[in-house]
C-alpha atoms as a PDB file:
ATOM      1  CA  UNK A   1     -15.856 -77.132 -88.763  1.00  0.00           C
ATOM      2  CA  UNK A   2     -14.714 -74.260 -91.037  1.00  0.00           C
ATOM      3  CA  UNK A   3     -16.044 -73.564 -94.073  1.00  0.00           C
ATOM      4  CA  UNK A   4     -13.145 -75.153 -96.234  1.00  0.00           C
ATOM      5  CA  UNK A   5     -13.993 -78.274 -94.636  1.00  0.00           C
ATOM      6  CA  UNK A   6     -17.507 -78.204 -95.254  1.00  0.00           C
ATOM      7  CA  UNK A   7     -17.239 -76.855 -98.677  1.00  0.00           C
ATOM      8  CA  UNK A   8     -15.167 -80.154 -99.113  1.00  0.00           C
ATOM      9  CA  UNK A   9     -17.487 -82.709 -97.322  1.00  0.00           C
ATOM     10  CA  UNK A  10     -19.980 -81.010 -99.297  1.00  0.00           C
ATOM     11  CA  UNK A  11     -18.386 -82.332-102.404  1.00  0.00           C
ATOM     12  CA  UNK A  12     -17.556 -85.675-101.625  1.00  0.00           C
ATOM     13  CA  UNK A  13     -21.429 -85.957-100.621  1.00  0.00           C
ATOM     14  CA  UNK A  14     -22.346 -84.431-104.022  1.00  0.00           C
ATOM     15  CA  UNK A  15     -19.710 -86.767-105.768  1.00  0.00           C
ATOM     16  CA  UNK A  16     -21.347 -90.011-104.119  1.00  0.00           C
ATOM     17  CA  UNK A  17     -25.285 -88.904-104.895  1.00  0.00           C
ATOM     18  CA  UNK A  18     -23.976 -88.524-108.376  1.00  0.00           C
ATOM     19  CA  UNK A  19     -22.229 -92.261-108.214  1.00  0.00           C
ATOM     20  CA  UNK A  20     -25.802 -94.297-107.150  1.00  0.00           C
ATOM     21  CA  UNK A  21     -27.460 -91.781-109.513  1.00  0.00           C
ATOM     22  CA  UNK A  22     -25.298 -93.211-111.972  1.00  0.00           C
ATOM     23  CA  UNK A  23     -25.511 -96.698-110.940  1.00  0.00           C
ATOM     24  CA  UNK A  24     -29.646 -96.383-110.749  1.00  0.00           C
ATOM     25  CA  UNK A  25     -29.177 -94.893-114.763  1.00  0.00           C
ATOM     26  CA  UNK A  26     -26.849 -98.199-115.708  1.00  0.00           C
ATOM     27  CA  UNK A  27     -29.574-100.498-113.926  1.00  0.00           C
ATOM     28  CA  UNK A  28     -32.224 -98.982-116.100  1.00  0.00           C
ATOM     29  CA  UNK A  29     -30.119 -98.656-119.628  1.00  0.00           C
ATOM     30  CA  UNK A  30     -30.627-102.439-120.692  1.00  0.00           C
ATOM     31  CA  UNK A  31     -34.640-102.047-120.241  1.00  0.00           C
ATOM     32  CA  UNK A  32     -35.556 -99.129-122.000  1.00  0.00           C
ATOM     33  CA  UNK A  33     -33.874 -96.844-124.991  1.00  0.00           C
ATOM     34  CA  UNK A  34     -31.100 -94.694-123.882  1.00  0.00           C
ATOM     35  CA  UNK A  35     -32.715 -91.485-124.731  1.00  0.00           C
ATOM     36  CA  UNK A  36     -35.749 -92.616-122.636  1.00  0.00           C
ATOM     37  CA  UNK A  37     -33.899 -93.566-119.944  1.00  0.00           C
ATOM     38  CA  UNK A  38     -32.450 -89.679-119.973  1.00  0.00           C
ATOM     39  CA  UNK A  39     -36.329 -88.268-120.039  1.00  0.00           C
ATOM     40  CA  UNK A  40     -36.936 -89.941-117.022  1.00  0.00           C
ATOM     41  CA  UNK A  41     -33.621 -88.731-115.302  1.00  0.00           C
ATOM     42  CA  UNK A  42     -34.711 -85.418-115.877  1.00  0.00           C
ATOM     43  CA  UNK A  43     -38.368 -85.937-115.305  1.00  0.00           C
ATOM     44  CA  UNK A  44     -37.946 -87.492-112.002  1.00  0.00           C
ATOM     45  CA  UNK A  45     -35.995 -84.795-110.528  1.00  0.00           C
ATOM     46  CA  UNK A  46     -37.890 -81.589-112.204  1.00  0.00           C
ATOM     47  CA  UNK A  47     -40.263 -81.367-109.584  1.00  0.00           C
ATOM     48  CA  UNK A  48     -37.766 -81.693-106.831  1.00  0.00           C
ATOM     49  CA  UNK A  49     -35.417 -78.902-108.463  1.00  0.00           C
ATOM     50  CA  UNK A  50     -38.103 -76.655-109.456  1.00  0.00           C
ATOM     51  CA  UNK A  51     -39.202 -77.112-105.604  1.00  0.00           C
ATOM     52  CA  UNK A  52     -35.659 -76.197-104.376  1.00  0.00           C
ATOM     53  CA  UNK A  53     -35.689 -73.295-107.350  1.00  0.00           C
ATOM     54  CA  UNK A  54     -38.429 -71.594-105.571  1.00  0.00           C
ATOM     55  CA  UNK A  55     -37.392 -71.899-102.055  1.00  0.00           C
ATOM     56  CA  UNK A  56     -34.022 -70.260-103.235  1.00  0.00           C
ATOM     57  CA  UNK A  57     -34.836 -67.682-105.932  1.00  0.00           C
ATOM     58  CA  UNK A  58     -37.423 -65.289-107.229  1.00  0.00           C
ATOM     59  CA  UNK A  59     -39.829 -66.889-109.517  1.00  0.00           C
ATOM     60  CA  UNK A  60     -39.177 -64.193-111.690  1.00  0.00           C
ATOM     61  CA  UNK A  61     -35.625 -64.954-112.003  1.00  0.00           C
ATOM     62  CA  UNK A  62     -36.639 -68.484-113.628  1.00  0.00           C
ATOM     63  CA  UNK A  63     -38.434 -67.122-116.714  1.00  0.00           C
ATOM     64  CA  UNK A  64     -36.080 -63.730-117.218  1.00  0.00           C
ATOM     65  CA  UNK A  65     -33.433 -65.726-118.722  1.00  0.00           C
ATOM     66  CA  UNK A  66     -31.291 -66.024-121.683  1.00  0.00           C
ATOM     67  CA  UNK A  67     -33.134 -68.557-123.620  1.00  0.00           C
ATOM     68  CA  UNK A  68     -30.923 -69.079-126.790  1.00  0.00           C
ATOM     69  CA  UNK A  69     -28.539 -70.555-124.099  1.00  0.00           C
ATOM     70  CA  UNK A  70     -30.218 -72.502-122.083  1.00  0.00           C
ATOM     71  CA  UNK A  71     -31.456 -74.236-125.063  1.00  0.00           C
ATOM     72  CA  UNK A  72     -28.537 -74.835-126.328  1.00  0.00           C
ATOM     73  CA  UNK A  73     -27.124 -76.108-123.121  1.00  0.00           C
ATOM     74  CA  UNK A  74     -30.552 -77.812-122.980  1.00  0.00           C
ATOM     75  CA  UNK A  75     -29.286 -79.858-126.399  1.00  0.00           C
ATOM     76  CA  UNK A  76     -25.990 -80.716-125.424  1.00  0.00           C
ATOM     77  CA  UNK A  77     -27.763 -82.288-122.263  1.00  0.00           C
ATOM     78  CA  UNK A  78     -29.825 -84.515-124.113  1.00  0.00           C
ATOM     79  CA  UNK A  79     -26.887 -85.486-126.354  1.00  0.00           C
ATOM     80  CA  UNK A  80     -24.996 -85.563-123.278  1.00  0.00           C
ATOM     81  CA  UNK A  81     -27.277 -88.264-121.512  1.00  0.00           C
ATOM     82  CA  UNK A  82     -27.955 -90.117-124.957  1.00  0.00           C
ATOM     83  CA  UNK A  83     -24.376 -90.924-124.658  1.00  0.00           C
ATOM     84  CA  UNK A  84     -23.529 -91.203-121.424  1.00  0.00           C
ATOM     85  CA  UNK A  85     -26.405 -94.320-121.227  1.00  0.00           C
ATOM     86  CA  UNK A  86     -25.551 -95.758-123.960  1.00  0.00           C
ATOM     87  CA  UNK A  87     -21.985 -96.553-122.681  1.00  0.00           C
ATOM     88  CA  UNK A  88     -23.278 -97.708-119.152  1.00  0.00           C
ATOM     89  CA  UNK A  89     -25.085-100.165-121.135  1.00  0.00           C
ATOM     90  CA  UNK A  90     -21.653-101.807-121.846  1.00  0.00           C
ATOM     91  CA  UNK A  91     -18.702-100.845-119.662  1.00  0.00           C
ATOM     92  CA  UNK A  92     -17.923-100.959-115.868  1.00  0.00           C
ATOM     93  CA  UNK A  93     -19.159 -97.734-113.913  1.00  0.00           C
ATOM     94  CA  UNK A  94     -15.487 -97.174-112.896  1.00  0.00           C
ATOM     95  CA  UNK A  95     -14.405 -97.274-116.714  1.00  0.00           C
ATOM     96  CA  UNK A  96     -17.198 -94.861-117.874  1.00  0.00           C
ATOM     97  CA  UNK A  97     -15.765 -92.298-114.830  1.00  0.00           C
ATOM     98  CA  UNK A  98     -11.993 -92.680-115.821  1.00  0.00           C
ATOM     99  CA  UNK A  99     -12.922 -91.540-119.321  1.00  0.00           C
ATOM    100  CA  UNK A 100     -15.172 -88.949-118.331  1.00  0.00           C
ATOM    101  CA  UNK A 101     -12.237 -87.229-116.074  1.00  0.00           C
ATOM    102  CA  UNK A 102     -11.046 -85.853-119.364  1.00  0.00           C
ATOM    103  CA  UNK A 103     -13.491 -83.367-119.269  1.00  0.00           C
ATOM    104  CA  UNK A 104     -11.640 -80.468-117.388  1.00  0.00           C
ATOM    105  CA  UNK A 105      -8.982 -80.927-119.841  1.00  0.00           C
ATOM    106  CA  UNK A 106     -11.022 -80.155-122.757  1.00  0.00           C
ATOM    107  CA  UNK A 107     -13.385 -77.539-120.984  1.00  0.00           C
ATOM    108  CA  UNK A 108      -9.684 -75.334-120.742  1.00  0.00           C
ATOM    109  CA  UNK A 109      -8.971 -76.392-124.168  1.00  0.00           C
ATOM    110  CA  UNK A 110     -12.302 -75.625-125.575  1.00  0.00           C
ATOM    111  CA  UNK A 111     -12.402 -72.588-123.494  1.00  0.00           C
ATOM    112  CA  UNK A 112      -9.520 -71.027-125.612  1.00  0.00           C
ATOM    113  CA  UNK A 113     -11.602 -70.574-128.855  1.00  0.00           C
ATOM    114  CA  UNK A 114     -14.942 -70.362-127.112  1.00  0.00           C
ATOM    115  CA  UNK A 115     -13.829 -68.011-124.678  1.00  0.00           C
ATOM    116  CA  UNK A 116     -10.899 -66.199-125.516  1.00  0.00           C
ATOM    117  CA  UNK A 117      -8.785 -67.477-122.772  1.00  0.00           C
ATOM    118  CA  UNK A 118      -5.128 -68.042-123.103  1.00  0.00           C
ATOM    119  CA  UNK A 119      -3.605 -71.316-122.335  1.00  0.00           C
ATOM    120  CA  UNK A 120       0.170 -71.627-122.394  1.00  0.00           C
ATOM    121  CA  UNK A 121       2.383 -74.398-123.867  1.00  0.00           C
ATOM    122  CA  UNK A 122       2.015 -76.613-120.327  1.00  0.00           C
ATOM    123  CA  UNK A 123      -1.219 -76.251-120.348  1.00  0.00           C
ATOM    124  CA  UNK A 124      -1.410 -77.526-123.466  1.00  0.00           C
ATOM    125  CA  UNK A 125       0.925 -80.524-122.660  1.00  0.00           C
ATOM    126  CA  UNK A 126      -0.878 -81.377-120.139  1.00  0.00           C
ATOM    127  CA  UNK A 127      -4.291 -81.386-122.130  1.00  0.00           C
ATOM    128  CA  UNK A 128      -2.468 -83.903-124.972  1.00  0.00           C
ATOM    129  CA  UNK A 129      -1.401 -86.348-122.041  1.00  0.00           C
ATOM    130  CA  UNK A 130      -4.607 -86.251-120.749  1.00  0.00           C
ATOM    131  CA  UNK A 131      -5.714 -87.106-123.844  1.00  0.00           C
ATOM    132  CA  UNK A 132      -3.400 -89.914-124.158  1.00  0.00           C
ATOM    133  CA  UNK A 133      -4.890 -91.316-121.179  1.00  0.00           C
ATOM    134  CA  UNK A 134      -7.773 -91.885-122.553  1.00  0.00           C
ATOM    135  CA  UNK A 135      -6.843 -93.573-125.800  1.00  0.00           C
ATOM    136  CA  UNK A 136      -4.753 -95.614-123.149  1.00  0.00           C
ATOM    137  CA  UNK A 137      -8.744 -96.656-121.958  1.00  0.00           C
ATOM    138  CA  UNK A 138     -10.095 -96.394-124.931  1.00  0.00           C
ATOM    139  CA  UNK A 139      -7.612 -99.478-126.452  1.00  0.00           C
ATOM    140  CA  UNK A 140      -8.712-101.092-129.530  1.00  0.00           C
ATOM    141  CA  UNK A 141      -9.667-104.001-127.911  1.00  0.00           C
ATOM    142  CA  UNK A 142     -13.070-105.747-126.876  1.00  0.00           C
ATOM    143  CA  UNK A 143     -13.707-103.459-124.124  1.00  0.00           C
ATOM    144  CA  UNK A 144     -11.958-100.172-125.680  1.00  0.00           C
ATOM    145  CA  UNK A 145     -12.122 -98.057-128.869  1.00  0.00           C
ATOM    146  CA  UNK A 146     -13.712-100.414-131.291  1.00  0.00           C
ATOM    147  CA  UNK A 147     -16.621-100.704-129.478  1.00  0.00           C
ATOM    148  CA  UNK A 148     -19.424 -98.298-129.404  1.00  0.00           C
ATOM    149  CA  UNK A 149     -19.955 -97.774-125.724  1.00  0.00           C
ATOM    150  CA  UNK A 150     -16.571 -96.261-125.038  1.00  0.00           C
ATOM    151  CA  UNK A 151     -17.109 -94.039-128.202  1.00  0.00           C
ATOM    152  CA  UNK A 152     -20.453 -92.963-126.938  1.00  0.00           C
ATOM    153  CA  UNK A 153     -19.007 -91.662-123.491  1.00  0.00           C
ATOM    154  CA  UNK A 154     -16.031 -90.152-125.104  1.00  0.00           C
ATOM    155  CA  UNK A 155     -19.403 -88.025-127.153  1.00  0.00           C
ATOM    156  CA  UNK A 156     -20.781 -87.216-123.822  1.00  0.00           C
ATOM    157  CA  UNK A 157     -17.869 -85.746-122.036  1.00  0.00           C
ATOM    158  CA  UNK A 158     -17.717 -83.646-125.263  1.00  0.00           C
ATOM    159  CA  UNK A 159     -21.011 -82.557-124.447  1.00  0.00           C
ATOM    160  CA  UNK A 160     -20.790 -81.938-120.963  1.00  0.00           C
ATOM    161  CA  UNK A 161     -16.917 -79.656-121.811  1.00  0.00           C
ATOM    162  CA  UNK A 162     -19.146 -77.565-124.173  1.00  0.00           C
ATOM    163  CA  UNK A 163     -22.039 -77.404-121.783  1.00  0.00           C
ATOM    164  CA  UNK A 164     -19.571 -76.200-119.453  1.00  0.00           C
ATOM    165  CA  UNK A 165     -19.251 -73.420-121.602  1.00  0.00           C
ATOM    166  CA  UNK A 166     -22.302 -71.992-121.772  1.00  0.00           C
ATOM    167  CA  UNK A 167     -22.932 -72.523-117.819  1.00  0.00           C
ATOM    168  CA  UNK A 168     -19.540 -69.981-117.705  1.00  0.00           C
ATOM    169  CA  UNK A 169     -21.580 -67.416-119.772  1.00  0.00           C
ATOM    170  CA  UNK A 170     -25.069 -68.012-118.367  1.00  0.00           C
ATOM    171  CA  UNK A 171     -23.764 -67.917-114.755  1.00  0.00           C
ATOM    172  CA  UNK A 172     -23.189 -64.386-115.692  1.00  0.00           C
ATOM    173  CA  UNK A 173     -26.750 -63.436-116.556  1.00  0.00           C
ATOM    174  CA  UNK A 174     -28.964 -65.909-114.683  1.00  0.00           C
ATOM    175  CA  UNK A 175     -29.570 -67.644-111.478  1.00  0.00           C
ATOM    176  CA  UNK A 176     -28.178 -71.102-110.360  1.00  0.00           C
ATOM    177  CA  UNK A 177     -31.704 -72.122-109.928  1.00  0.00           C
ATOM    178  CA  UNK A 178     -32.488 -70.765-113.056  1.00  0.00           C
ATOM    179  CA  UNK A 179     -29.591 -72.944-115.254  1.00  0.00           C
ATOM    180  CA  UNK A 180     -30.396 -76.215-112.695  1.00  0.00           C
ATOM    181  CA  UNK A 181     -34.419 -76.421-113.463  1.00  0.00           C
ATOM    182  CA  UNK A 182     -34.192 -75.166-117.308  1.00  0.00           C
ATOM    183  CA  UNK A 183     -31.200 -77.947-117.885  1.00  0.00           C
ATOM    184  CA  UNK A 184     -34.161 -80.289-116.319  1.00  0.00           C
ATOM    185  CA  UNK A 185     -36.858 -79.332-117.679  1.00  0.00           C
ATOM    186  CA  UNK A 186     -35.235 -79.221-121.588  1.00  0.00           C
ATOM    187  CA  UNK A 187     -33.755 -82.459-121.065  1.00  0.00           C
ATOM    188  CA  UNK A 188     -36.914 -83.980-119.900  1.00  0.00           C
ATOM    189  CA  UNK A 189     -39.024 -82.123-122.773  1.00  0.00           C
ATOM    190  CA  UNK A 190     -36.337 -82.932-125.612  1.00  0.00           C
ATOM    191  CA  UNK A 191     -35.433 -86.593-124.663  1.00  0.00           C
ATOM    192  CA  UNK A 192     -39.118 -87.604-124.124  1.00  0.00           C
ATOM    193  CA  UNK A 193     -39.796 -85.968-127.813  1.00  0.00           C
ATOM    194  CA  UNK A 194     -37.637 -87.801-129.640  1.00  0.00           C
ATOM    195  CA  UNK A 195     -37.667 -91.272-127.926  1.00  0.00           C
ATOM    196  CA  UNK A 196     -41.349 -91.203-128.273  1.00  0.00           C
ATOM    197  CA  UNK A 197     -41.111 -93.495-131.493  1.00  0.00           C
ATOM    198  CA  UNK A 198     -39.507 -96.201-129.504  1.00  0.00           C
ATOM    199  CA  UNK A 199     -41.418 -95.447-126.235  1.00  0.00           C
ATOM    200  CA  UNK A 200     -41.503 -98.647-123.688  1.00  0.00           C
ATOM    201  CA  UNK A 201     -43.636 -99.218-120.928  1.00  0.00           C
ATOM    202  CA  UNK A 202     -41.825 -98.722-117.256  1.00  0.00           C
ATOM    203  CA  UNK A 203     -42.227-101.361-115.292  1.00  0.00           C
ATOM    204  CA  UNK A 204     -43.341-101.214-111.861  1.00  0.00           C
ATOM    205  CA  UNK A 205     -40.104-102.744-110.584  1.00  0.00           C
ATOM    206  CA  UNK A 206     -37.970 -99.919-111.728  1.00  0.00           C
ATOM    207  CA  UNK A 207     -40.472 -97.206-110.293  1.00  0.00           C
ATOM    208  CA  UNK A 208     -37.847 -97.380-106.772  1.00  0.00           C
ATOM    209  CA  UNK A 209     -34.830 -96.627-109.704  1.00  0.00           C
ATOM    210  CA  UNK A 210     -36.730 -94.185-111.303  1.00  0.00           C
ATOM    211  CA  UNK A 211     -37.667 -92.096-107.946  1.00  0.00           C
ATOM    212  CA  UNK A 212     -34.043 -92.718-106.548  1.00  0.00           C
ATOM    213  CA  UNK A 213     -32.536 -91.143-109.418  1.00  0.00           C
ATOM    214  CA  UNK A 214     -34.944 -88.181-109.377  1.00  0.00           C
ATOM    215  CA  UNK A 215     -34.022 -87.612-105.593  1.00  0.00           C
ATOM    216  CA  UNK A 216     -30.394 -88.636-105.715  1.00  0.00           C
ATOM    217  CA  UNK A 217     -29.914 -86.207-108.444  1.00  0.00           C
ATOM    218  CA  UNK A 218     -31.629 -83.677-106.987  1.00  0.00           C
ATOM    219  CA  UNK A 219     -29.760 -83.880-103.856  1.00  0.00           C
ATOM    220  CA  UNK A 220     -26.243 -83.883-105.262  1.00  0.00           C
ATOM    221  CA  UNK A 221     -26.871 -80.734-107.335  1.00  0.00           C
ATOM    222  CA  UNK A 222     -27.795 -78.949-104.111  1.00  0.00           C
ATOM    223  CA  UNK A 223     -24.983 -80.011-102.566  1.00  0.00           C
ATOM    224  CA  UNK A 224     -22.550 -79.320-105.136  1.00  0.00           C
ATOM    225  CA  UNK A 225     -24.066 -75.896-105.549  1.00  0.00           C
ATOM    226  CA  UNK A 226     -23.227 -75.393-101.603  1.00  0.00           C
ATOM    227  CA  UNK A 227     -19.448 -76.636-102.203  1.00  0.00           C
ATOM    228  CA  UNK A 228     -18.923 -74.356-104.921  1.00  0.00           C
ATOM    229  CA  UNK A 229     -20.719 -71.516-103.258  1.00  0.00           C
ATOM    230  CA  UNK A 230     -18.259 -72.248 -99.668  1.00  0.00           C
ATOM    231  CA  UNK A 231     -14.875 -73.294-100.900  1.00  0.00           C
ATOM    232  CA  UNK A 232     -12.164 -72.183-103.575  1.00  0.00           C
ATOM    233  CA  UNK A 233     -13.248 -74.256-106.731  1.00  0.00           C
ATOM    234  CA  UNK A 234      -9.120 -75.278-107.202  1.00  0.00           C
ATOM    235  CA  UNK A 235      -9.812 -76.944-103.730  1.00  0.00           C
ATOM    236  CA  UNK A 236     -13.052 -78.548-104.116  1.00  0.00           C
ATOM    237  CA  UNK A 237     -12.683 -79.681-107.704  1.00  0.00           C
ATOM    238  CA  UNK A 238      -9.897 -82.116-107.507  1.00  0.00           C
ATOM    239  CA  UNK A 239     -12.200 -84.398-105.225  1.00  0.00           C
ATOM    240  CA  UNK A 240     -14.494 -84.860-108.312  1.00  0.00           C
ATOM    241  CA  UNK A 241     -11.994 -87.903-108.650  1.00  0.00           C
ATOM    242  CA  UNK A 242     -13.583 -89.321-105.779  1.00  0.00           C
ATOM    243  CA  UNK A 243     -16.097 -90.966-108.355  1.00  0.00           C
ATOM    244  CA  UNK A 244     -13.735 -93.583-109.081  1.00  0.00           C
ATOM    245  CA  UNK A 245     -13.428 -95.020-105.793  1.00  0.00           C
ATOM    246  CA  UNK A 246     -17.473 -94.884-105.559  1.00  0.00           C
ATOM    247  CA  UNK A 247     -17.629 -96.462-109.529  1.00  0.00           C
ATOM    248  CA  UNK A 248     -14.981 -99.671-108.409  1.00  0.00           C
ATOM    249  CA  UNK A 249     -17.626-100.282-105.290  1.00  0.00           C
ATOM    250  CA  UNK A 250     -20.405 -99.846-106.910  1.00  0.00           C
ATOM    251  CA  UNK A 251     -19.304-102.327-109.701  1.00  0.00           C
ATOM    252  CA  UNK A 252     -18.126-104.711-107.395  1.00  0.00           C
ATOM    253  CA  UNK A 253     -21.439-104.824-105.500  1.00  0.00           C
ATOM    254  CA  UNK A 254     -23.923-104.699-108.244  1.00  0.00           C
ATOM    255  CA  UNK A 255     -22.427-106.412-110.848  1.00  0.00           C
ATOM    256  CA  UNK A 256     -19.390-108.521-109.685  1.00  0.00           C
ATOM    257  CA  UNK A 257     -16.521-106.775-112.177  1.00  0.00           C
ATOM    258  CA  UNK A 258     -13.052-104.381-111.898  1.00  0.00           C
ATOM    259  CA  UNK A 259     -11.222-102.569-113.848  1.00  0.00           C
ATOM    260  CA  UNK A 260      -8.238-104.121-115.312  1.00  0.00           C
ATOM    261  CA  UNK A 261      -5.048-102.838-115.058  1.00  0.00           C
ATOM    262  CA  UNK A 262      -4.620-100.784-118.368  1.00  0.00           C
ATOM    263  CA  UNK A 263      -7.928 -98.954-117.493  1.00  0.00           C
ATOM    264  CA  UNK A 264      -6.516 -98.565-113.845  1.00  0.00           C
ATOM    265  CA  UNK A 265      -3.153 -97.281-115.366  1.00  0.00           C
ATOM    266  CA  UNK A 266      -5.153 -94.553-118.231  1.00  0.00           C
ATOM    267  CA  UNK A 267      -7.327 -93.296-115.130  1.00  0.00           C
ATOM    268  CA  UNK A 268      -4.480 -92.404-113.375  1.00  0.00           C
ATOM    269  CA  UNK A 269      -2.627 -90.606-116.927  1.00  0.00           C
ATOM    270  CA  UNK A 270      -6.223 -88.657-116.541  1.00  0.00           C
ATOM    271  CA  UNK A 271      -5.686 -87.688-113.130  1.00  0.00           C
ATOM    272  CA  UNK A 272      -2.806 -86.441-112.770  1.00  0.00           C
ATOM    273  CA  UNK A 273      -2.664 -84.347-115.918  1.00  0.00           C
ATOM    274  CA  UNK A 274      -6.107 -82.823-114.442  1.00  0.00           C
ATOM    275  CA  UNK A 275      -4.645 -82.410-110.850  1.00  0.00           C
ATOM    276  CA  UNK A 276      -1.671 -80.827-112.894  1.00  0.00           C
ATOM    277  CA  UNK A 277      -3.665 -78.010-114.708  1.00  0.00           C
ATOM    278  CA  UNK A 278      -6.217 -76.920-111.250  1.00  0.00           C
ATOM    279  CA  UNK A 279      -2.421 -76.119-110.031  1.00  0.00           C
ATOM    280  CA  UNK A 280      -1.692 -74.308-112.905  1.00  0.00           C
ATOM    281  CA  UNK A 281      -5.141 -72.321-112.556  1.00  0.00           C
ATOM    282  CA  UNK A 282      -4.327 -71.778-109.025  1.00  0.00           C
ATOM    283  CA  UNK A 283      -0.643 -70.635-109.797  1.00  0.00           C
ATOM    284  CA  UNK A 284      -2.212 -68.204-112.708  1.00  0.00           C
ATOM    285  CA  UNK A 285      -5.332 -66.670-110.533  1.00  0.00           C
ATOM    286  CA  UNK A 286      -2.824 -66.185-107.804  1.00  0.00           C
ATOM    287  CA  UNK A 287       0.144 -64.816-109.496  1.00  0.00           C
ATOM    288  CA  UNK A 288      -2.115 -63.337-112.172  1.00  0.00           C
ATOM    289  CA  UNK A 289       0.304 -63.873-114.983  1.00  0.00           C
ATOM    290  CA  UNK A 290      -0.165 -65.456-118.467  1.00  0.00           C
ATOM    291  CA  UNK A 291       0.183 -69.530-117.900  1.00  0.00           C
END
């Protein structure tokens, strides 16, 4: 197998951890308050990370690190999670993912401002029908824009863009292991702080959720990290989209619904306007000429 094709299977792995992660954090959001439910996502998988964090780095390299950053990506991961939760409370896993592929469209567009990157009028067309794709989701209907679940994972993909940010400016000071167990351990410190008001007992039923989470988690970090590391991230990225086909199964199975055809028809607005801009990267880093 050569690397290109393991740097792939790699991803879809990574892609489908992240899928029953997500399913175990929908089964959990009716029980307990969303920001809770976030603590325990990063509580159950801190000491797995910070175990894989050793193995892989100098322990030195996790406390030499550019604080004001990871606490601010630290932030956006708690607001990130808060709203991310809350949606799954409400819509179809396969919903919540169509939205959320909007977020390569606005890490490039945020990434102009932020980072001082150019971006050239088809980028930028392609951004605005992305866009449109997801007010296409997002209709003002009962399941769409005028309810507060859809709103609340529009919020997190916001998060996660600008998150994606400062991981593009940390990964040039610190450690992978170093942004991976500091994300953790902030969003396990911050979410448990301020849902300790509304605190709820876990039940013992959920503990197999709560440990699956931590471990599924765990393990699809680790293997993204290893597709990323092997393949050509214009390759390995586009299989992200993957997530749809594991949302649609997992909703089926668990909870008996599908998307309907509008959501089908947004998702695949999303798609191709994101498949359309990783060509454009490609076409840029190759060619090395203003998109």
């Amino acid at each position: 197998m050569t690397n290109t094709s393991r740097a792939m299977l790699y991803m879809l792995v990574a892609v489908a951890l992240f899928a029953l992660m997500d399913a175990g954090l929908k089964l959990l959001s009716p029980h307990y308050p969303a920001l809770q439910v976030a603590m325990l996502r990063g509580a159950s998988a801190l000491p797995l990370v910070l175990a894989w964090a050793l193995l892989g780095a100098d322990p030195r390299s996790l406390v030499r690190v550019h604080w004001r950053l990871h606490l601010l990506r630290g932030a956006l991961g708690i607001g990130m999670m808060f709203g991310f939760v809350y949606g799954l409370r409400t819509l179809p896993l396969s919903t919540v993912y169509a939205i959320t592929f909007v977020s390569p469209l606005l890490v490039t567009a945020m990434a102009v401002p932020l980072l001082g990157e150019k971006a050239g009028p088809r980028r930028w067309i392609a951004i605005g029908i992305g866009l449109a794709g997801v007010l296409v989701i997002l209709r003002p209907t009962g399941a769409g824009m005028l309810t507060l679940g859809g709103l609340a994972i529009l919020l997190a993909t916001l998060c996660w863009a600008a998150s994606a940010i400062t991981v593009r400016l940390l990964a040039q000071r610190d450690s992978t292991q170093a942004m991976v167990f500091w994300f953790m351990a902030i969003l396990a410190l911050g979410s448990g702080v301020l849902s300790f008001h509304e605190w709820k007992p876990i039940r013992a039923e959920h503990a197999w959720v709560i440990v699956g989470i931590g471990a599924t988690g765990t393990l699809a970090q680790i293997a993204l990290t290893e597709a990323f590391r092997r393949g050509e991230a214009s390759l390995i990225a586009p299989l992200e989209y993957t997530a749809l086909i594991w949302g649609v199964l997992l909703d089926v199975a668990l909870w008996g619904v599908l998307p309907d055809a509008v959501t089908w028809l947004g998702a695949a607005i999303i798609v191709a306007s994101g498949l359309y801009l990783l060509r454009r990267e490609k076409a840029h880093a190759a060619a090395d000429v203003p998109p």
